[in-house]
C-alpha atoms as a PDB file:
ATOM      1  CA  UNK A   1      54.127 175.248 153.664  1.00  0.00           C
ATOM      2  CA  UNK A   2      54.250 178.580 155.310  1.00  0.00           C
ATOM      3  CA  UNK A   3      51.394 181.160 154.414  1.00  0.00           C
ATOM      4  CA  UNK A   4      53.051 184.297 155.775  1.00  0.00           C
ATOM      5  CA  UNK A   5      55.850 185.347 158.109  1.00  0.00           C
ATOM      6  CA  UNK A   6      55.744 187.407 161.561  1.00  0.00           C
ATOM      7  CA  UNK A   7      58.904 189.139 162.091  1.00  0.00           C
ATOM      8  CA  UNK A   8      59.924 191.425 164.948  1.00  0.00           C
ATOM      9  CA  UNK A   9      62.671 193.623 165.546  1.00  0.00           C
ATOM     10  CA  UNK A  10      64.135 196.137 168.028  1.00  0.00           C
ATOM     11  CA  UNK A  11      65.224 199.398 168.133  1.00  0.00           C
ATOM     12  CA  UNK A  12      68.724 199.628 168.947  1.00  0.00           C
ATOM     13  CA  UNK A  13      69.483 199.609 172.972  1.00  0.00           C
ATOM     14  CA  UNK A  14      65.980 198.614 174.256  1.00  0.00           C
ATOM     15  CA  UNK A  15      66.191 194.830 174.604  1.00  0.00           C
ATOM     16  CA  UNK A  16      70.062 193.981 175.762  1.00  0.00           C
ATOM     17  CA  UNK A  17      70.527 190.713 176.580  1.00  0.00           C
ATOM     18  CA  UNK A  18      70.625 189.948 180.166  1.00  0.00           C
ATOM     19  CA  UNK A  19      67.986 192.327 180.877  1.00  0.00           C
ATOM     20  CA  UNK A  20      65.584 192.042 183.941  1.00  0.00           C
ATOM     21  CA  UNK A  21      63.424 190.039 182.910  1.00  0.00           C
ATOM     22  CA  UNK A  22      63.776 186.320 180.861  1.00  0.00           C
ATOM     23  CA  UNK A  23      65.130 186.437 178.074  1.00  0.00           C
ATOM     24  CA  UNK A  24      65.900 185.212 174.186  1.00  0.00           C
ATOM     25  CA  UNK A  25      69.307 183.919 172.926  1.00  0.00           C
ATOM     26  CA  UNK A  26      69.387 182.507 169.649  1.00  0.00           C
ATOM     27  CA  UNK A  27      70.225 178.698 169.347  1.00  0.00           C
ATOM     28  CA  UNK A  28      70.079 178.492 173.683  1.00  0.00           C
ATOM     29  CA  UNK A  29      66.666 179.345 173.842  1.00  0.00           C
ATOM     30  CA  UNK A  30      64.941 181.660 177.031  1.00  0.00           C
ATOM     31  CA  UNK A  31      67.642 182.417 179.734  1.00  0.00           C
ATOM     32  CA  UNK A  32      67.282 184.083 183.274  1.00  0.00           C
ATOM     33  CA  UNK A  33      68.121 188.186 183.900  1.00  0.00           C
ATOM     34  CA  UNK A  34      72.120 188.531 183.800  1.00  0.00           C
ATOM     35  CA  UNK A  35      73.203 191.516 184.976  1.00  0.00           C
ATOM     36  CA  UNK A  36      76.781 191.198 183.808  1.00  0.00           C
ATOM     37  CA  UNK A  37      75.615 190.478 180.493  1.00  0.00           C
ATOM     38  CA  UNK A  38      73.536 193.527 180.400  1.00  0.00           C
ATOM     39  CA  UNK A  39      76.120 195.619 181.070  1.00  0.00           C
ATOM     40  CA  UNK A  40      78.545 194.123 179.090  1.00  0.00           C
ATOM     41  CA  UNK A  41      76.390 194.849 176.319  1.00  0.00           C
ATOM     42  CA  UNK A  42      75.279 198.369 176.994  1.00  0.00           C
ATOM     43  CA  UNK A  43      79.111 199.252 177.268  1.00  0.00           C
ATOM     44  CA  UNK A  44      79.531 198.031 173.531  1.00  0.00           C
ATOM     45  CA  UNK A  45      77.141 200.169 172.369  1.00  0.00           C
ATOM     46  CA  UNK A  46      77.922 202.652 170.104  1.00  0.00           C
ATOM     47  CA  UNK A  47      75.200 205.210 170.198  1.00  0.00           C
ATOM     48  CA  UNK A  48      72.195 205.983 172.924  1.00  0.00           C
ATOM     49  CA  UNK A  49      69.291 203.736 172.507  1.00  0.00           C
ATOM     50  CA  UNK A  50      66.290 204.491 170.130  1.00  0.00           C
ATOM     51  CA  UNK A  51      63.164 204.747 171.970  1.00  0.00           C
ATOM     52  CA  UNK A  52      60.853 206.068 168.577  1.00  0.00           C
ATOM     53  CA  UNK A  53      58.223 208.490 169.374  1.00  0.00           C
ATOM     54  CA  UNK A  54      54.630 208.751 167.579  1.00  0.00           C
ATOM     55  CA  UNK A  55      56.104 210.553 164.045  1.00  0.00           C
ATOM     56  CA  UNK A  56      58.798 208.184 163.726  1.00  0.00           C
ATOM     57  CA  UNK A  57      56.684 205.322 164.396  1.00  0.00           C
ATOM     58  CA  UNK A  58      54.032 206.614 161.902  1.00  0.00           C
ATOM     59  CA  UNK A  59      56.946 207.266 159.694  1.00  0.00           C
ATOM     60  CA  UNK A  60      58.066 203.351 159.684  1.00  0.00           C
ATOM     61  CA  UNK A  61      54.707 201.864 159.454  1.00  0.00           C
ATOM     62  CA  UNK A  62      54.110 203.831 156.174  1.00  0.00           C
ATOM     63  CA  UNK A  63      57.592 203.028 154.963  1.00  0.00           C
ATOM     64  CA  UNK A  64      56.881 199.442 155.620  1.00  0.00           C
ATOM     65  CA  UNK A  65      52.945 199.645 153.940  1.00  0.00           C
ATOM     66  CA  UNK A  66      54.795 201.671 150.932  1.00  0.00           C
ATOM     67  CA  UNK A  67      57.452 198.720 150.403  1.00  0.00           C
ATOM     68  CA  UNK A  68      54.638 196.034 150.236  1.00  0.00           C
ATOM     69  CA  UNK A  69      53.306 198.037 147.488  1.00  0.00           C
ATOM     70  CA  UNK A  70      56.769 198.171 145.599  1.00  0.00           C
ATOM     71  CA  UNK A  71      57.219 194.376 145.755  1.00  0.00           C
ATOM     72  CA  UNK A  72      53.685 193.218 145.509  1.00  0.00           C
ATOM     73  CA  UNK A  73      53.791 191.512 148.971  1.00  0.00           C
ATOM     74  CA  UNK A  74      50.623 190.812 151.067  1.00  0.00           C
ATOM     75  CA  UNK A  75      50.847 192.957 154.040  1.00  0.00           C
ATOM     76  CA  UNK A  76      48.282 191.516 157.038  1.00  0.00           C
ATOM     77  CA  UNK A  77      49.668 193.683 159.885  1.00  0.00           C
ATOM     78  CA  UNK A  78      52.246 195.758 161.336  1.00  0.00           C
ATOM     79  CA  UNK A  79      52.388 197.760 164.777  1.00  0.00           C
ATOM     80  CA  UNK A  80      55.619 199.741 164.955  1.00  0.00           C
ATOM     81  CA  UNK A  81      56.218 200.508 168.927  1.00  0.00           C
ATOM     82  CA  UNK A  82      58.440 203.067 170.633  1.00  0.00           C
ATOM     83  CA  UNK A  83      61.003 200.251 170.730  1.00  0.00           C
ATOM     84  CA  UNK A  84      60.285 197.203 168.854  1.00  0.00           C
ATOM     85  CA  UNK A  85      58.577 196.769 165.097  1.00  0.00           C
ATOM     86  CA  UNK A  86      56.013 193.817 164.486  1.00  0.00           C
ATOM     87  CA  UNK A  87      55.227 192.654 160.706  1.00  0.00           C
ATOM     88  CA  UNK A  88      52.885 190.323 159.363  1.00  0.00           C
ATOM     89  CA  UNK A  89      53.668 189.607 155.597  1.00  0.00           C
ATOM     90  CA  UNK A  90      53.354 186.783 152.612  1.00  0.00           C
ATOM     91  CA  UNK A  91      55.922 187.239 150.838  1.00  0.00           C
ATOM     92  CA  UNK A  92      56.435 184.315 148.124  1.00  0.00           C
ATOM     93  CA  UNK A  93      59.755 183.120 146.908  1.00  0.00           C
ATOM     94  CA  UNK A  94      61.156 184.977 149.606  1.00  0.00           C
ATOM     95  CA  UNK A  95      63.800 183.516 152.691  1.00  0.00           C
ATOM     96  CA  UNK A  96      61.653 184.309 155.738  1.00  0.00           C
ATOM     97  CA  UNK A  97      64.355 186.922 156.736  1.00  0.00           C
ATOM     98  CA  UNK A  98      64.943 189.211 153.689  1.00  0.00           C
ATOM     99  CA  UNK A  99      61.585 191.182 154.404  1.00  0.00           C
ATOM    100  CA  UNK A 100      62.070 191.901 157.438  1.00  0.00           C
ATOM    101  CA  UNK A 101      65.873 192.638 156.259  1.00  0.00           C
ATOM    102  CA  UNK A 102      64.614 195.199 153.368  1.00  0.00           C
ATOM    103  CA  UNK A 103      62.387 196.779 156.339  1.00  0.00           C
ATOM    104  CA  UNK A 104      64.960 197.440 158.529  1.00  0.00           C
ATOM    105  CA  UNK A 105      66.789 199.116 155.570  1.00  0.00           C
ATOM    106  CA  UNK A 106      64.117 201.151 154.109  1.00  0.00           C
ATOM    107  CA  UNK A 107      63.202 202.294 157.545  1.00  0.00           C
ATOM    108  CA  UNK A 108      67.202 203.380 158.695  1.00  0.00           C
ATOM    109  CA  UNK A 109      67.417 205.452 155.318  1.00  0.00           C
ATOM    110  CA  UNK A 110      63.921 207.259 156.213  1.00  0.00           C
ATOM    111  CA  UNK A 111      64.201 208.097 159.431  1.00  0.00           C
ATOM    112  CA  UNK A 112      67.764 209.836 158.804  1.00  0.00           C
ATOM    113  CA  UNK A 113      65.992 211.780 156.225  1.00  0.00           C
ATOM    114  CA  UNK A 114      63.216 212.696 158.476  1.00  0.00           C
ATOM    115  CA  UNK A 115      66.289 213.355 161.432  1.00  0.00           C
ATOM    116  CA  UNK A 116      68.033 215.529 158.395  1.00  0.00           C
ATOM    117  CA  UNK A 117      65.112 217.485 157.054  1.00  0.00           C
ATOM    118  CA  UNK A 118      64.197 218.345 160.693  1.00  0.00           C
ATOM    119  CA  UNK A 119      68.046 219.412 161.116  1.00  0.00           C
ATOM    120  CA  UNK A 120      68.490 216.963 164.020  1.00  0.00           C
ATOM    121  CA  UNK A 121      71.729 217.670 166.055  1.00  0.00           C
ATOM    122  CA  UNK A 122      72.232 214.202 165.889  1.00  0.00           C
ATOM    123  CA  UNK A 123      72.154 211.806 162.514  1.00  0.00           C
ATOM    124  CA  UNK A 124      72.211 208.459 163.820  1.00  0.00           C
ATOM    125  CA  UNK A 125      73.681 205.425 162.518  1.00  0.00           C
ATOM    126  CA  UNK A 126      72.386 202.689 164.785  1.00  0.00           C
ATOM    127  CA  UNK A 127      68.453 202.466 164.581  1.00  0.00           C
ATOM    128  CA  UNK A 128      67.769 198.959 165.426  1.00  0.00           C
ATOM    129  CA  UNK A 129      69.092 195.245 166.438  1.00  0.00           C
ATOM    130  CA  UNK A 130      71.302 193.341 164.446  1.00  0.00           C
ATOM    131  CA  UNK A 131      68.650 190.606 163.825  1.00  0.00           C
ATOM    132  CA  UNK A 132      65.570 189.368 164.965  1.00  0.00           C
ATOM    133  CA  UNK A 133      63.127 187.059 165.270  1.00  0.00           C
ATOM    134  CA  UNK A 134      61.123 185.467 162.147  1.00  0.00           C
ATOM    135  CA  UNK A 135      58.549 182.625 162.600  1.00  0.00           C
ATOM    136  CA  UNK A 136      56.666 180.656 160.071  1.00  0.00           C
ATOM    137  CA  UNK A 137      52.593 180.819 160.082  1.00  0.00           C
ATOM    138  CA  UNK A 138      51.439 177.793 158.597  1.00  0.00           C
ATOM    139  CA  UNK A 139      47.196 177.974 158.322  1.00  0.00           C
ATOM    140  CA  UNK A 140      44.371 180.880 158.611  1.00  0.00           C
ATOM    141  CA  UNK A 141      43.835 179.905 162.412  1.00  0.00           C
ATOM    142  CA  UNK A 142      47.216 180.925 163.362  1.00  0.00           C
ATOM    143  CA  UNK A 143      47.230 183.964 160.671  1.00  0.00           C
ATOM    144  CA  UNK A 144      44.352 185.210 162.571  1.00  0.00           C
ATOM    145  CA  UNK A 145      45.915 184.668 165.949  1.00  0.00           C
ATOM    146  CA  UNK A 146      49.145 186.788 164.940  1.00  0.00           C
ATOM    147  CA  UNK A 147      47.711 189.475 163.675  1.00  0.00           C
ATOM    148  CA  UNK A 148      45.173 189.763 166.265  1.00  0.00           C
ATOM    149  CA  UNK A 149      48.365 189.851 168.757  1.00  0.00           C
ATOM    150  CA  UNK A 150      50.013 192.620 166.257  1.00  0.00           C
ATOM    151  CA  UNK A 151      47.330 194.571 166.139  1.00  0.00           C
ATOM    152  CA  UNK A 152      45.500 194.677 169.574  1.00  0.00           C
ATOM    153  CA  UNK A 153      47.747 192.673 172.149  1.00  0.00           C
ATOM    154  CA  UNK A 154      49.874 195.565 171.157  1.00  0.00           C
ATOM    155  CA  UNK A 155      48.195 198.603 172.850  1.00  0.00           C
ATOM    156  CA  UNK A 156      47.932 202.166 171.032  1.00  0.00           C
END
C-alpha cells in the first residue's frame, strides 16, 4: 500500500516530446530525440511556453502548501522550478492523480490573478502540460529518497 505520491508536472512548452535529449511517452516508455516530433508539437501550440520566474514559482509553492492545509493532506515536499513542479504528498482516499490535478488548477487560477493584478499585457490560458507523471512510494526508505531528490537534487 502506497504511503504518499510524487507527482511532477510541466509548464506548458518546456518539455515537447521529441526533444534533444531521451525522452518519456506514456504507455511506450523512454524514446530517442525526434526532431519531427518536436516540431510537430511546438507548431500545435497555442501560446509561448511558460518558463516561471522566482515570484511565480514562490507563488505556486504557497498555493500548493495552502491547498494541503484546506484538505488536510500531508505535504513532505515540493520544489516548483522555472519549468517543471515536483510534489511529495499523502493524500488518503485519494486516486494518485487528483492532487496533482487540484494543483495544477489552483495554481492556473493564481497565477492569472497575480498576471491580472500586475496588469500583464498578456492573461494566459495555457500554464502547464496536459498530464504528468505520478508514482507510488511504498515505505520510509523510498519517502526519504524522494524528497531528498525534491528538495536538494533540485538546485535553488
Amino acid at each position: 500500500m502506497a504511503i504518499a505520491f510524487f507527482s511532477t508536472w510541466t509548464t506548458y512548452g518546456t518539455w515537447l516530446p521529441g526533444k534533444e535529449r531521451e525522452w518519456f511517452e506514456r504507455g511506450k516508455g523512454i524514446q530517442p530525440p525526434d526532431f519531427l516530433r518536436k516540431l510537430e508539437a511546438a507548431l500545435r501550440m497555442t501560446e509561448d511556453a511558460v518558463t516561471l520566474d522566482s515570484s511565480q514559482r514562490g507563488l505556486v509553492e504557497k498555493t500548493i502548501a495552502d491547498h494541503f492545509a484546506i484538505r488536510g493532506w500531508t505535504l513532505h515536499a515540493v520544489n516548483c522550478r522555472s519549468n517543471h513542479v515536483h510534489v511529495v504528498v499523502t493524500a488518503p482516499g485519494r486516486a494518485i492523480e487528483i492532487p496533482r490535478e487540484q494543483f495544477k488548477a489552483w495554481c492556473t487560477r493564481k497565477l492569472k490573478e497575480q498576471a491580472q493584478l500586475h496588469r500583464s499585457a498578456l492573461v494566459r490560458e495555457n500554464w502547464w502540460t496536459e498530464r504528468g507523471w505520478d508514482v507510488y512510494i511504498d515505505d520510509e526508505e523510498h519517502l526519504q529518497q524522494v524528497i531528498a531528490y525534491v528538495m536538494e537534487g533540485q538546485g535553488r
